[in-house]
C-alpha atoms as a PDB file:
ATOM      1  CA  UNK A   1      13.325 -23.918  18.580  1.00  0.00           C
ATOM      2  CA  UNK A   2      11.742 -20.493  18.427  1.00  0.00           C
ATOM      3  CA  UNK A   3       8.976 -19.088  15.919  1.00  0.00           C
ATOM      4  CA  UNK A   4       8.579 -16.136  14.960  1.00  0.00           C
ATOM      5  CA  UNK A   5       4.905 -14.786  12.546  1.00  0.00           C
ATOM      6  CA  UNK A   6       6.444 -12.186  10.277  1.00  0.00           C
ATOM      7  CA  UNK A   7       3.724  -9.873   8.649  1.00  0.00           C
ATOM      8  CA  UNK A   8       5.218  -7.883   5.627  1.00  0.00           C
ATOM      9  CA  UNK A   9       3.316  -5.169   4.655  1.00  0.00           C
ATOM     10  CA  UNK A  10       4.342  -3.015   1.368  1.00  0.00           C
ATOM     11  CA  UNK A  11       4.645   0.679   2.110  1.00  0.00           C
ATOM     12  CA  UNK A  12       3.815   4.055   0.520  1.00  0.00           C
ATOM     13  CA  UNK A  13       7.605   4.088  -0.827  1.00  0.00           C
ATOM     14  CA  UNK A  14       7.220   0.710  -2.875  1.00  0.00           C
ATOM     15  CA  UNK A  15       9.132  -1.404  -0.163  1.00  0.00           C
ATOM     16  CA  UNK A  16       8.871  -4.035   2.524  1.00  0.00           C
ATOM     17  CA  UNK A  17       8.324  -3.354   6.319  1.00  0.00           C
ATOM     18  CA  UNK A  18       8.001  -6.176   8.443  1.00  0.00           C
ATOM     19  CA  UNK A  19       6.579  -6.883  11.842  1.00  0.00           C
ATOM     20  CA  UNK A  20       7.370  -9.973  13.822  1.00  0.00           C
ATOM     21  CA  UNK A  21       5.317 -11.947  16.415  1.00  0.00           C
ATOM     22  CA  UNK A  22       7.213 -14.071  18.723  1.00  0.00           C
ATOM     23  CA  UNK A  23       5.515 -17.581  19.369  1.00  0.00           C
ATOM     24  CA  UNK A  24       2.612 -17.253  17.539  1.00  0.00           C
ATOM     25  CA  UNK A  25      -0.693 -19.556  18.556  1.00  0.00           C
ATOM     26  CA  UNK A  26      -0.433 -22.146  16.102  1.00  0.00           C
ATOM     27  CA  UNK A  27      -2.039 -23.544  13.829  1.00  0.00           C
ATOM     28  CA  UNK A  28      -2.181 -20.203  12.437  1.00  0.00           C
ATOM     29  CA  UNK A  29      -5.538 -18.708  11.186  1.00  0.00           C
ATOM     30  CA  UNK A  30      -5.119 -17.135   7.810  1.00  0.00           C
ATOM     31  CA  UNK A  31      -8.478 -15.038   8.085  1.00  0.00           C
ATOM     32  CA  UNK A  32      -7.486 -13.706  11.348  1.00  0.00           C
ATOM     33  CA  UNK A  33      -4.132 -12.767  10.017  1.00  0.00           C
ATOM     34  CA  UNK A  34      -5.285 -10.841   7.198  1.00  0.00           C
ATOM     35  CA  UNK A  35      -7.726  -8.972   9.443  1.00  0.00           C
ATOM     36  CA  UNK A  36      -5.528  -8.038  11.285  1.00  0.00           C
ATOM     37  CA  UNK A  37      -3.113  -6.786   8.999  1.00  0.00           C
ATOM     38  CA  UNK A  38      -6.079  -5.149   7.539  1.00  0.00           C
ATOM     39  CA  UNK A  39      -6.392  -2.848  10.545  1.00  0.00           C
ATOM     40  CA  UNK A  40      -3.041  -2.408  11.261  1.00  0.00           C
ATOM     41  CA  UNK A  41      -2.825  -0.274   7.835  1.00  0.00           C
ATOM     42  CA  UNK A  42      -6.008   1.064   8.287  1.00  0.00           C
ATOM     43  CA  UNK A  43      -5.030   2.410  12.116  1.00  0.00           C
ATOM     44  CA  UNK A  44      -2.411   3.946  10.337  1.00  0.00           C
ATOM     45  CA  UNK A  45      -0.123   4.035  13.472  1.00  0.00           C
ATOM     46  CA  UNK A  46       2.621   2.103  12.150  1.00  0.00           C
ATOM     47  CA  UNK A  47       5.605   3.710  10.155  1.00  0.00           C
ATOM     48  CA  UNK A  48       9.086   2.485   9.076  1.00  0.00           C
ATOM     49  CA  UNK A  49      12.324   4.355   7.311  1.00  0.00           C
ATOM     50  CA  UNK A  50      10.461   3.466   3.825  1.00  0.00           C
ATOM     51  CA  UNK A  51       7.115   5.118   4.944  1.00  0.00           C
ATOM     52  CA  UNK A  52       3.220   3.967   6.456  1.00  0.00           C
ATOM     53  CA  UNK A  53       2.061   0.959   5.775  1.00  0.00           C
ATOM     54  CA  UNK A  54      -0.325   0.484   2.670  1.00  0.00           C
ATOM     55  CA  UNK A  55      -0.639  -2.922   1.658  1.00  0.00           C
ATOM     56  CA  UNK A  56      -0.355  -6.594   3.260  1.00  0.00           C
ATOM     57  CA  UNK A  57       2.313  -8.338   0.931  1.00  0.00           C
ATOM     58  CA  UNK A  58       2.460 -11.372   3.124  1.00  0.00           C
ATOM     59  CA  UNK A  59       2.855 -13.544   6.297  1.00  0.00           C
ATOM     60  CA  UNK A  60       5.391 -16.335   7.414  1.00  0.00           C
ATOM     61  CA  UNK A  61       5.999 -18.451   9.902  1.00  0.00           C
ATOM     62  CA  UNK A  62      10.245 -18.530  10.722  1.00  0.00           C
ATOM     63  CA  UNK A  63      11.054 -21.683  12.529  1.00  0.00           C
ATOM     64  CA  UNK A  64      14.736 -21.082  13.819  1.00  0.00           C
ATOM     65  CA  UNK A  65      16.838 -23.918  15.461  1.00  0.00           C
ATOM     66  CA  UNK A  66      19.719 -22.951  17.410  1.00  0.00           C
ATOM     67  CA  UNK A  67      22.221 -25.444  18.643  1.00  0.00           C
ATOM     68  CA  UNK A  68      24.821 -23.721  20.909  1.00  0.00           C
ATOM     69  CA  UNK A  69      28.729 -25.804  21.309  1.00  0.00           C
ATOM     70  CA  UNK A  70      29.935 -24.997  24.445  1.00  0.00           C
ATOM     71  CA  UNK A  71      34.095 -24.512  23.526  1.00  0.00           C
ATOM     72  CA  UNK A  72      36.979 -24.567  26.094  1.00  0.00           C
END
């Protein structure tokens, strides 16, 4: 089972950049989240194809289960 925080953040082109955290501490503190998305935009290193980062749209945690057959 691997998790994975995904922070979207909308950029100056009117789309969706994410950035993902692998295992994130859980339970996951909302306040500290948006804080920190907060400064990620305002460090303004960040950039994707669709521009900087402007706004926090979001966060989610992805909970993926992979079972693996082994075939012969």
């Amino acid at each position: 089972m691997a998790k994975t925080l995904e922070l979207m953040f909308g950029t100056e082109f009117g789309k969706t950049a994410r950035i993902a955290v692998d295992n994130p501490k859980e339970p996951i503190d909302e306040a500290a989240v948006k804080q920190s998305m907060e400064q990620i935009i305002a460090a303004d290193v960040f950039t994707s194809a669709s521009g900087r980062y402007v706004s926090s749209k979001g966060a989610r945690v992805v909970d993926r289960n992979v079972v693996e057959y082994e075939i012969v």
